[in-house]
N, C-alpha and C. Protein backbone atom coordinates (compact mmCIF):
# COMPACT_ATOMS: atom_id res chain seq x y z
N UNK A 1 27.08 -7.44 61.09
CA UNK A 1 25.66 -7.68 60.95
C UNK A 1 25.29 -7.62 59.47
N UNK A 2 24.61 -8.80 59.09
CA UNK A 2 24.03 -8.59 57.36
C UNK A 2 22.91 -7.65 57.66
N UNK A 3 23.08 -7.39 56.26
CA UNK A 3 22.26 -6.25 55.96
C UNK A 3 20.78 -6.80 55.34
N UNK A 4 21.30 -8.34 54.74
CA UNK A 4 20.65 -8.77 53.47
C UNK A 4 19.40 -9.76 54.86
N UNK A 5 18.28 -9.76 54.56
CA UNK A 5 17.10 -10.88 55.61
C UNK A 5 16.78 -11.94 54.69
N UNK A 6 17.04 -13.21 55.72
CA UNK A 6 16.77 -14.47 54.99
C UNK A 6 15.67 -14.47 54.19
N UNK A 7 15.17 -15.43 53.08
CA UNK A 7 14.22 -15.53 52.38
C UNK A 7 13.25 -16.17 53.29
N UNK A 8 11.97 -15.56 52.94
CA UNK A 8 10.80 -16.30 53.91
C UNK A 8 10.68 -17.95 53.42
N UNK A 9 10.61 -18.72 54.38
CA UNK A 9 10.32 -20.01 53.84
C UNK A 9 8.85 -20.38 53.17
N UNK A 10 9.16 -21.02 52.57
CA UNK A 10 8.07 -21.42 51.64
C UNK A 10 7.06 -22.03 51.85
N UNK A 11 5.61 -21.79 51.21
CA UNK A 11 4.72 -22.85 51.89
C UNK A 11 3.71 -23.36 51.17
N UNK A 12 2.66 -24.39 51.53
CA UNK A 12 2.14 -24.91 50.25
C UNK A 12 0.85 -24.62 50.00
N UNK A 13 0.43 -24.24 48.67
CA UNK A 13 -1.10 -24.24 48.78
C UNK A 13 -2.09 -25.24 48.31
N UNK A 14 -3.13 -25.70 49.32
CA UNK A 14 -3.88 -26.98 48.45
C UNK A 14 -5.06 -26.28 48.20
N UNK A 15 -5.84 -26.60 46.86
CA UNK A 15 -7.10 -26.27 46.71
C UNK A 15 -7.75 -27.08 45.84
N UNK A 16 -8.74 -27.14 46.22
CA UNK A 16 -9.82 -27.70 46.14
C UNK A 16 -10.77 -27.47 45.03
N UNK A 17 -11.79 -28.59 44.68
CA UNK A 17 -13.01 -28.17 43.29
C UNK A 17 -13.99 -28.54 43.24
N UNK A 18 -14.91 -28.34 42.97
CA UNK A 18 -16.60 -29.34 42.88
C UNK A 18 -17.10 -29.14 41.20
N UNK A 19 -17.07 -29.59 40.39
CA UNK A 19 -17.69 -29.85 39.57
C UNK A 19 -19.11 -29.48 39.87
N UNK A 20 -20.17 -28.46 39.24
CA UNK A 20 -21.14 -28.29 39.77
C UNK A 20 -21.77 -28.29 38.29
N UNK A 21 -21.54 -28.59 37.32
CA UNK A 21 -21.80 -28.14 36.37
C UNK A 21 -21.06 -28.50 34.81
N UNK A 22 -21.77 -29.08 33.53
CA UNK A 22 -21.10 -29.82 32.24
C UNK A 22 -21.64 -28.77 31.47
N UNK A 23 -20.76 -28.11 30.37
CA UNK A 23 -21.53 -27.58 29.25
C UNK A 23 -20.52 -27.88 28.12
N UNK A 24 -21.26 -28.28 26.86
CA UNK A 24 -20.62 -28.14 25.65
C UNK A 24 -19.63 -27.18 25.34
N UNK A 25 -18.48 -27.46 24.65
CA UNK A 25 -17.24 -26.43 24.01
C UNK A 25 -16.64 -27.29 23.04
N UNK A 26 -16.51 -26.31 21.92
CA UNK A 26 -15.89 -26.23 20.53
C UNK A 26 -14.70 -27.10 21.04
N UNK A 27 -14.43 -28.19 20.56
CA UNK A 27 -13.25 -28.71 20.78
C UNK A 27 -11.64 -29.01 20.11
N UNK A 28 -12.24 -28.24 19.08
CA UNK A 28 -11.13 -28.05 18.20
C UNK A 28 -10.39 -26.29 18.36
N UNK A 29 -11.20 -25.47 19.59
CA UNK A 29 -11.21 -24.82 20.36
C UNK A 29 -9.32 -24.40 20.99
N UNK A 30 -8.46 -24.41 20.45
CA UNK A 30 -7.39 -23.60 21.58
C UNK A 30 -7.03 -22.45 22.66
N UNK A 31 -7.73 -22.57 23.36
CA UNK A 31 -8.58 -21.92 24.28
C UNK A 31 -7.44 -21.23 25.10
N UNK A 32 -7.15 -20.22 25.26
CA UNK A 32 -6.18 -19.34 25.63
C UNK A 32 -6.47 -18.07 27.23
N UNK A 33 -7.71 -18.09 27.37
CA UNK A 33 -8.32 -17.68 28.01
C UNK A 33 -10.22 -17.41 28.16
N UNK A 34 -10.67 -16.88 29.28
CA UNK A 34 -12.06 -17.24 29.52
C UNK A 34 -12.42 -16.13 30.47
N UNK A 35 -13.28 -15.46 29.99
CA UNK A 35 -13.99 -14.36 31.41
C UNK A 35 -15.33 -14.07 30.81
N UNK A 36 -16.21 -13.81 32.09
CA UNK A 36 -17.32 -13.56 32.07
C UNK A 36 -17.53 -11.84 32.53
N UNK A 37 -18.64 -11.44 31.75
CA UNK A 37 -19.00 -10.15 32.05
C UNK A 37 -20.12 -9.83 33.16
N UNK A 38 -20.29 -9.10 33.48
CA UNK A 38 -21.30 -8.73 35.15
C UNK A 38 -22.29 -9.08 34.19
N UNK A 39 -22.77 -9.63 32.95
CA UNK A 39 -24.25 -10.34 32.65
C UNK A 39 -24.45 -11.64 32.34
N UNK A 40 -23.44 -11.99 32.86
CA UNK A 40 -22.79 -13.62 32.76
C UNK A 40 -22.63 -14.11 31.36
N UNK A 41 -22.06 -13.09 30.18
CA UNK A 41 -21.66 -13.19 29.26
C UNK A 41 -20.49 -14.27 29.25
N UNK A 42 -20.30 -15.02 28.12
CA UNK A 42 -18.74 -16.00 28.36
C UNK A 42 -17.67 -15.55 27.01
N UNK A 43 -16.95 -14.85 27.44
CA UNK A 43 -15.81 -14.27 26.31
C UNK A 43 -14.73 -15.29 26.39
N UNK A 44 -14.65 -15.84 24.98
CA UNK A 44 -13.01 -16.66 25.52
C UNK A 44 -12.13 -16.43 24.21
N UNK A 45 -11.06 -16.38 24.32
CA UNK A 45 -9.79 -15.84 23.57
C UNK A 45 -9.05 -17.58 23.06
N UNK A 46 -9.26 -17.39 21.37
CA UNK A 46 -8.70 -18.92 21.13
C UNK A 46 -8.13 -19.19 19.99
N UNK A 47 -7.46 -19.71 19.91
CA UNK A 47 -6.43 -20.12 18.24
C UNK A 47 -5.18 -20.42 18.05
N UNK A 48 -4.67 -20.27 17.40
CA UNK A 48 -2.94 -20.59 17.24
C UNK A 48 -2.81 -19.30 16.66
N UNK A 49 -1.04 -19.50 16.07
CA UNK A 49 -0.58 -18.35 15.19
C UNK A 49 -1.47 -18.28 13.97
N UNK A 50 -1.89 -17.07 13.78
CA UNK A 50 -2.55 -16.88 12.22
C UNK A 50 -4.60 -17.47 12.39
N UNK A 51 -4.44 -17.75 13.75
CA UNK A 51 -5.83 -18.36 13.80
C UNK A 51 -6.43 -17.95 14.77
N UNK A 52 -5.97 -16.58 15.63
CA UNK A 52 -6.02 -16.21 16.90
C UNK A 52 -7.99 -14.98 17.10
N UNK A 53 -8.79 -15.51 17.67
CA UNK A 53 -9.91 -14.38 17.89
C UNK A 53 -10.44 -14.62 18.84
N UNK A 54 -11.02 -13.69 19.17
CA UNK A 54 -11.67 -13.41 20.31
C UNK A 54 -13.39 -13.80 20.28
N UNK A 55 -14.06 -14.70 20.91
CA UNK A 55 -15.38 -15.05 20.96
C UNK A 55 -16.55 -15.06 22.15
N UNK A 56 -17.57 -14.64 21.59
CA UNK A 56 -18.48 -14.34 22.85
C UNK A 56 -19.56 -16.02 22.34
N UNK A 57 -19.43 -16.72 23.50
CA UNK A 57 -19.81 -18.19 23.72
C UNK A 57 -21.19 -18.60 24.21
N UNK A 58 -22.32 -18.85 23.71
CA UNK A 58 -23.01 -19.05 23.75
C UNK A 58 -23.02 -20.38 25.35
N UNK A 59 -23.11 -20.10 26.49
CA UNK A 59 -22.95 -21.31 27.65
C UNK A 59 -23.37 -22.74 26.83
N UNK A 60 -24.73 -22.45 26.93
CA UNK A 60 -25.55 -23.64 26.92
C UNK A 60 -25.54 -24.42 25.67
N UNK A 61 -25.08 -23.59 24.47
CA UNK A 61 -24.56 -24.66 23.49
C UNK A 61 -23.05 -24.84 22.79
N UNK A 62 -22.33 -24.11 23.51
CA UNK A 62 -20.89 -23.80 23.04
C UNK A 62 -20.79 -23.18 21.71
N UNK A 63 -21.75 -22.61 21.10
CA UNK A 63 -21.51 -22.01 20.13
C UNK A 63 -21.31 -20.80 19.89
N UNK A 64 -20.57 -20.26 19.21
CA UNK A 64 -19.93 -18.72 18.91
C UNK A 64 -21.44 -18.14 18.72
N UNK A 65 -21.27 -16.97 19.15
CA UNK A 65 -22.69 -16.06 18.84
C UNK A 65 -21.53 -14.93 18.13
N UNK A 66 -20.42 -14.69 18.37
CA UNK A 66 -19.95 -13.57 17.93
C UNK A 66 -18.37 -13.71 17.61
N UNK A 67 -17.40 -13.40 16.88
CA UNK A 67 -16.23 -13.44 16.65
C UNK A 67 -15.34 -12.32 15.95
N UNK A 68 -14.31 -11.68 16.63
CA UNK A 68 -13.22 -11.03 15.98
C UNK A 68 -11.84 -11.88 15.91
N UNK A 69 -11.56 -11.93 14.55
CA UNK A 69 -10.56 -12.73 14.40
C UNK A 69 -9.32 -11.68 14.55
N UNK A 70 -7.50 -12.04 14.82
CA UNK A 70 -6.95 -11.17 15.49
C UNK A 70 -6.17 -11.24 13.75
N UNK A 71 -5.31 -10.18 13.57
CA UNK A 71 -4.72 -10.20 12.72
C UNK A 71 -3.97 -11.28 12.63
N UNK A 72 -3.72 -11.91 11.19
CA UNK A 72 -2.56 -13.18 10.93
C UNK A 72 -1.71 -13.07 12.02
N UNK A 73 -0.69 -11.59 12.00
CA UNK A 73 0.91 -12.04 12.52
C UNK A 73 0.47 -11.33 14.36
N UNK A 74 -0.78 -11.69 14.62
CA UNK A 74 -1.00 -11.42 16.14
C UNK A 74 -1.70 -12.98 16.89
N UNK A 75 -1.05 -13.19 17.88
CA UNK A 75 -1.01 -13.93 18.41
C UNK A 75 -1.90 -13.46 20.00
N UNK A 76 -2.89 -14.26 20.17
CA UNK A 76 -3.94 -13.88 21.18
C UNK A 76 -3.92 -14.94 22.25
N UNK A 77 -3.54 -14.03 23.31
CA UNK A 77 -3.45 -15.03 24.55
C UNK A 77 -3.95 -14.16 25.57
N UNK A 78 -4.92 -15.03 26.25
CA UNK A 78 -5.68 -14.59 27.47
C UNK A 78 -6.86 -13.22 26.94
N UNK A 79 -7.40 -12.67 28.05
CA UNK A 79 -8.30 -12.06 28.05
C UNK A 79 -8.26 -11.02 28.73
């Protein structure tokens, strides 16, 4: 008798989207991540190497209201 139990078979997930909604964003923007705070604040995490900060996003006009840039040799991904 094995000891070892087959792998569960696999299965697929479909999902779905509605567009409910267009707002302006910085498009020169490398956008690494995105979360909102319980005041529907929009924080998003963006840059390359040496260009990496963290920004609180104005929705309605995509503009930075606020920015910490991450150190040069730190690299910022997600949120």
């Amino acid at each position: 008798k094995s000891l070892v139990e087959p792998a569960p078979k696999a299965s697929t997930y479909v999902s779905s989207f509605e567009v409910i909604a267009e707002h302006p964003h910085d498009s020169s923007a490398f956008t690494q991540g995105l979360a909102f705070d319980a005041a529907g604040r929009l924080y998003e995490s963006d840059g390359l190497f040496g260009r990496s900060a963290v920004r609180r996003v104005d929705v309605a006009t995509g503009h930075s209201i606020a920015r910490t840039a991450n150190d040069e040799h730190i690299f910022g991904e997600g949120i």
